[in-house]
C-alpha atoms as a PDB file:
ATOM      1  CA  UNK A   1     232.625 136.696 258.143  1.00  0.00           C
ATOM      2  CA  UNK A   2     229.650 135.009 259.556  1.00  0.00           C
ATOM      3  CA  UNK A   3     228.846 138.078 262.086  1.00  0.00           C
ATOM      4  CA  UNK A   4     229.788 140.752 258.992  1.00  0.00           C
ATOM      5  CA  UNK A   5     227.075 139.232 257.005  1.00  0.00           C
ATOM      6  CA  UNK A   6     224.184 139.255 260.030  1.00  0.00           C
ATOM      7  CA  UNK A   7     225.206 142.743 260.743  1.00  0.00           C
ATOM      8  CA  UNK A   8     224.667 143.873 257.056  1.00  0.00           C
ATOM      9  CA  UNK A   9     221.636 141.981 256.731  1.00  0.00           C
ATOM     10  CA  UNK A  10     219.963 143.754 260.161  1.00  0.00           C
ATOM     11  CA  UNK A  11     221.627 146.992 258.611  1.00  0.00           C
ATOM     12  CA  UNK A  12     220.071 146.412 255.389  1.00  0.00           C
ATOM     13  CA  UNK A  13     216.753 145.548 256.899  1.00  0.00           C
ATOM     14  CA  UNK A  14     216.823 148.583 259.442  1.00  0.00           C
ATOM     15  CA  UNK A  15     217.492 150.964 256.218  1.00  0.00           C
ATOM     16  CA  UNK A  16     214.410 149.229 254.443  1.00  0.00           C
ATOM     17  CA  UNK A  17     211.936 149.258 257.831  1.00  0.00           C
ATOM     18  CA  UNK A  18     212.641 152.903 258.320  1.00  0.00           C
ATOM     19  CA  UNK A  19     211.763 153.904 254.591  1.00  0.00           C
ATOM     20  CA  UNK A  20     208.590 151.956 254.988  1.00  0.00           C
ATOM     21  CA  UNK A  21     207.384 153.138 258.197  1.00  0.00           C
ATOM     22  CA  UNK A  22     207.349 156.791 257.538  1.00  0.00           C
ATOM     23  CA  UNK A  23     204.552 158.412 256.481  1.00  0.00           C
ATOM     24  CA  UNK A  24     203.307 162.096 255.551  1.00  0.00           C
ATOM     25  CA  UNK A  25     200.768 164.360 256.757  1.00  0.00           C
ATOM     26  CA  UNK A  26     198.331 165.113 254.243  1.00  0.00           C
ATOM     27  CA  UNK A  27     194.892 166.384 253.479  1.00  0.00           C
ATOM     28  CA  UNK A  28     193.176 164.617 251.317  1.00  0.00           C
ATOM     29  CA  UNK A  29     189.870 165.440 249.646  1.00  0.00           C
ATOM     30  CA  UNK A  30     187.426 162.631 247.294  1.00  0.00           C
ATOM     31  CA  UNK A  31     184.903 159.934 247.486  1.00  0.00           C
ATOM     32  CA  UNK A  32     185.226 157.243 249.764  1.00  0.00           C
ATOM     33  CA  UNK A  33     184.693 153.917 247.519  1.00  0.00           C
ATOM     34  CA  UNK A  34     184.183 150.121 246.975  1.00  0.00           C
ATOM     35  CA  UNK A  35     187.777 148.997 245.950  1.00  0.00           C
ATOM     36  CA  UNK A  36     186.850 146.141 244.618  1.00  0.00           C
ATOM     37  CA  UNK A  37     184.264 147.296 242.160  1.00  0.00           C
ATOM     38  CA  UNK A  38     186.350 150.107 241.203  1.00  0.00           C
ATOM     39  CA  UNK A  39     189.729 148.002 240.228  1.00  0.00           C
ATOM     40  CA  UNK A  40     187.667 145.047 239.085  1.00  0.00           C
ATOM     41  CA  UNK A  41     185.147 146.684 236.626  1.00  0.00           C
ATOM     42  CA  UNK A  42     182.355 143.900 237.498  1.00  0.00           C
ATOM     43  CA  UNK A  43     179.924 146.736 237.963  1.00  0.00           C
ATOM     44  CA  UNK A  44     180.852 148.426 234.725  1.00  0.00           C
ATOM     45  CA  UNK A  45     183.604 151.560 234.272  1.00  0.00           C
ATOM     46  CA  UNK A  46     185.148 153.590 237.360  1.00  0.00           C
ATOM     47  CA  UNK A  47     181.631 156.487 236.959  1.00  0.00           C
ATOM     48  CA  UNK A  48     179.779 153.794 237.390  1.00  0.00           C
ATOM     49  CA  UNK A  49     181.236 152.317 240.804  1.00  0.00           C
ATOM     50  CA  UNK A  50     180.654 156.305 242.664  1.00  0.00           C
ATOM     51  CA  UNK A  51     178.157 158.334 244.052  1.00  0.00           C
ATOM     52  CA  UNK A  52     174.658 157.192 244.557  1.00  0.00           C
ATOM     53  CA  UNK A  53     174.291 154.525 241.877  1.00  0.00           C
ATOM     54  CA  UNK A  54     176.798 152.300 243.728  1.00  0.00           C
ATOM     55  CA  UNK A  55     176.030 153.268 247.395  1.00  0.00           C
ATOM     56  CA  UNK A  56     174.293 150.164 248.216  1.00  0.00           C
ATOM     57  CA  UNK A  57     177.067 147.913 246.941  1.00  0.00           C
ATOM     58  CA  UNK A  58     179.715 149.805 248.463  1.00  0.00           C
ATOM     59  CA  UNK A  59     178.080 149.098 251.912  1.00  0.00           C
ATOM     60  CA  UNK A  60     177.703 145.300 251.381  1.00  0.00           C
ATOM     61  CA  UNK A  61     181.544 145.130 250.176  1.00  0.00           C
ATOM     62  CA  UNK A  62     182.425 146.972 253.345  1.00  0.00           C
ATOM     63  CA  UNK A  63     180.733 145.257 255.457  1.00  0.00           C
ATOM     64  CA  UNK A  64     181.660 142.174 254.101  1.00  0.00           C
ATOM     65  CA  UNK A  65     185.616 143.426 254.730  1.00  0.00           C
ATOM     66  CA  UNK A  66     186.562 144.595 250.985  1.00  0.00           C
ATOM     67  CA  UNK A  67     188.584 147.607 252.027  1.00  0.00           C
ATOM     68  CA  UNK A  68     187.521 150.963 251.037  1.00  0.00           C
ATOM     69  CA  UNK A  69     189.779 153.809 249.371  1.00  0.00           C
ATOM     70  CA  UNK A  70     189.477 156.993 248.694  1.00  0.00           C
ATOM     71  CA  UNK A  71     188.938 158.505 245.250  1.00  0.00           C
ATOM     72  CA  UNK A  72     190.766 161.837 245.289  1.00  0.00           C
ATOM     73  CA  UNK A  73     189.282 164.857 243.214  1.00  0.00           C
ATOM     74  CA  UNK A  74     192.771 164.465 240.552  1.00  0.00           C
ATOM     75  CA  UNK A  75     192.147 160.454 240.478  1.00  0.00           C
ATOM     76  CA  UNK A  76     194.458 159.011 242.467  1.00  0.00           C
ATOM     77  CA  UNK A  77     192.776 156.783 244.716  1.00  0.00           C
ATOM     78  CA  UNK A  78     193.996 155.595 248.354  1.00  0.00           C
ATOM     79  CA  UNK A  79     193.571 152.368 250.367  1.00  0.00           C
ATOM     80  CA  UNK A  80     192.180 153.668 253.483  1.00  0.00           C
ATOM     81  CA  UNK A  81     193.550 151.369 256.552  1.00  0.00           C
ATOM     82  CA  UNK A  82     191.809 152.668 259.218  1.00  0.00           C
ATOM     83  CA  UNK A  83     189.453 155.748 259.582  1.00  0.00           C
ATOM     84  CA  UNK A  84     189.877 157.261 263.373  1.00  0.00           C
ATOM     85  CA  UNK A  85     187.236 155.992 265.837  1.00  0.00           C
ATOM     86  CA  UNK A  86     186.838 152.969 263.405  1.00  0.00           C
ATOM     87  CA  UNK A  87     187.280 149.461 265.649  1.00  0.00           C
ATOM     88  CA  UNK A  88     188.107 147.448 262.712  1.00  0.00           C
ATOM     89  CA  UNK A  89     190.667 148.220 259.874  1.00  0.00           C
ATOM     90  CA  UNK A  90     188.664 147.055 257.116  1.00  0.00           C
ATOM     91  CA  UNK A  91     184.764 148.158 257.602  1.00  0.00           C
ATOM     92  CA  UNK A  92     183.642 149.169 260.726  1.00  0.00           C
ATOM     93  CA  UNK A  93     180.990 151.456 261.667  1.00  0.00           C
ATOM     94  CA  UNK A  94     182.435 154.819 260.787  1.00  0.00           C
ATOM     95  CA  UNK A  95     183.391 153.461 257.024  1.00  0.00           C
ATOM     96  CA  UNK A  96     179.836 152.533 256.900  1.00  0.00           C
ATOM     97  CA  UNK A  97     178.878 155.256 257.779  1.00  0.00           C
ATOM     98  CA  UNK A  98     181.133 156.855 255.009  1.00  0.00           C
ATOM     99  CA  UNK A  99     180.476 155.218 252.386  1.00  0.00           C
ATOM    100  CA  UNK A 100     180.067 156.969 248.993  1.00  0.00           C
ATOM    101  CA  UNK A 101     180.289 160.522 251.119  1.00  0.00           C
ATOM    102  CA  UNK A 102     182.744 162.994 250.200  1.00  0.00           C
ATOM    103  CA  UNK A 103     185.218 163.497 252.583  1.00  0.00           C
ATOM    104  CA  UNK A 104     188.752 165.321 253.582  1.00  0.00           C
ATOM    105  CA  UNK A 105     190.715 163.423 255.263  1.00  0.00           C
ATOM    106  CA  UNK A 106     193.692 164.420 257.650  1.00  0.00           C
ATOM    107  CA  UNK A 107     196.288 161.445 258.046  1.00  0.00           C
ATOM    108  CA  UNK A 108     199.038 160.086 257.486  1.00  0.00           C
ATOM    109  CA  UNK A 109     199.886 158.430 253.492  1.00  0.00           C
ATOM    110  CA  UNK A 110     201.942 155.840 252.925  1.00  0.00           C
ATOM    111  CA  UNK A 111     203.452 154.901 249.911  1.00  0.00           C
ATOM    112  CA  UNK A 112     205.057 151.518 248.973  1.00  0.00           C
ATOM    113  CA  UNK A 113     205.321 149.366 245.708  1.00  0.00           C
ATOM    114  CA  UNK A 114     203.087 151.791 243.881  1.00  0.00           C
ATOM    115  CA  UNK A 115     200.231 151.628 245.919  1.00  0.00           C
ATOM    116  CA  UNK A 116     199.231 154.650 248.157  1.00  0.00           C
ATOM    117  CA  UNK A 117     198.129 154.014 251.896  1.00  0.00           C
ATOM    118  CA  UNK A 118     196.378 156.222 254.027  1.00  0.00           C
ATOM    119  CA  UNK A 119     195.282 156.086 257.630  1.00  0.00           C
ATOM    120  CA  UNK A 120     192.641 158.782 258.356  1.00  0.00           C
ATOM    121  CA  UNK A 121     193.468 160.563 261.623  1.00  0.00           C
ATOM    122  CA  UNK A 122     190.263 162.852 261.213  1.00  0.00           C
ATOM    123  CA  UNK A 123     187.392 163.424 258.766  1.00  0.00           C
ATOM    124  CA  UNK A 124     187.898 167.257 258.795  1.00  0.00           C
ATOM    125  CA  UNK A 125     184.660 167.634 256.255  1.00  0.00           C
ATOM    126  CA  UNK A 126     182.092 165.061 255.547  1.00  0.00           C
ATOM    127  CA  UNK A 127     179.720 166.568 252.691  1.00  0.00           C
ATOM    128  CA  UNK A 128     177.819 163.280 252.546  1.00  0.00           C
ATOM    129  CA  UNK A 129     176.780 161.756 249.031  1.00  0.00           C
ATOM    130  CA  UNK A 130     177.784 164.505 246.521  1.00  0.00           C
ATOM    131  CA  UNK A 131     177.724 162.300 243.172  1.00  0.00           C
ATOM    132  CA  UNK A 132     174.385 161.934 242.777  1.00  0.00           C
ATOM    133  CA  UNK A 133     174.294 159.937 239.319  1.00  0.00           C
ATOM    134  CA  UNK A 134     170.927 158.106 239.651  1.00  0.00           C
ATOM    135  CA  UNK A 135     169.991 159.945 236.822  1.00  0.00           C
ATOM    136  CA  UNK A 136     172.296 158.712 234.598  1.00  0.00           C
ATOM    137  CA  UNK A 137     172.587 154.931 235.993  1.00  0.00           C
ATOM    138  CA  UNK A 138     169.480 154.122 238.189  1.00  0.00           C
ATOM    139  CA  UNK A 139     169.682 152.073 241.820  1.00  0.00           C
ATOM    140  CA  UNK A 140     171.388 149.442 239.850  1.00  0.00           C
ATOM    141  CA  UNK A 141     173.492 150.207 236.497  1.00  0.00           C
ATOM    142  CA  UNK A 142     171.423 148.353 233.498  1.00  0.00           C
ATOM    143  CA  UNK A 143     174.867 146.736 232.224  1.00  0.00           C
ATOM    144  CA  UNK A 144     174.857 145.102 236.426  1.00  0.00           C
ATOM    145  CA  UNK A 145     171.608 142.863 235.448  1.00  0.00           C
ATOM    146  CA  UNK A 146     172.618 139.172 233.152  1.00  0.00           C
ATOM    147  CA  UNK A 147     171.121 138.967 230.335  1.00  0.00           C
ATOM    148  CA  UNK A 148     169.142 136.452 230.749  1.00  0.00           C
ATOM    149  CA  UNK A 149     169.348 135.157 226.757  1.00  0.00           C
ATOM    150  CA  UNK A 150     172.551 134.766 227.577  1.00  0.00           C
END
């Protein structure tokens, strides 16, 4: 009984692992963004975390290892786990360099417990910063500053 049991539970397992591993090729096109500003609203609503008006930010979260996604044209956004030629999973030099650009991306997504992961095998296009809402936010979004009467 013992042995039936271990052999269902590595059968079991096998069945999960291979659903989790695969992936599919996909092209991808958005804006490459500061997760956690975007999920956490601390910066103000998801236009104000894009483009130019959050570029700064997004490079101190990725450098400081807050993973970046990417912000699809319909929406969706996708945790990006590692961008081609990129040392480190969660900010190195090429998601730097990245940063508020928009990009397609050719990789492989992954999708588990609602969340969508993608590994960038190649930026095909890189259009740099395209979202340039300055105009409508400023260098820093006026609701970003305390109040200091507050």
């Amino acid at each position: 009984m013992r042995i039936i049991a271990m052999s269902l539970c590595l059968l079991v397992s096998g069945t999960f692992g291979a659903q989790a591993s695969e992936g599919e090729r996909v092209q991808i096109k958005g804006e490459i963004i500061d997760t956690w500003c975007y999920y956490s609203g601390v910066m103000g609503g998801p236009d104000a975390v894009t483009g130019s008006a959050h570029h700064t930010c997004a490079l101190w979260c990725s450098a400081g290892g807050i993973p970046v996604g990417l912000l699809a044209e319909d929406g969706t956004v996708y945790m990006v786990l590692k961008i081609k030629g990129d040392a480190n999973s969660a900010g190195g030099d090429t998601q730097l360099n990245l940063a508020s650009h928009e990009i397609t991306a050719d990789g492989i997504l992954y999708k588990r417990d609602g969340l969508n992961y993608l590994v960038v095998e190649k930026v095909v296009t890189d259009h740099g910063i395209t979202n340039l809402n300055h105009e409508d936010y400023g260098p820093i979004p006026g609701f970003a500053i305390p109040d200091p009467t507050k």
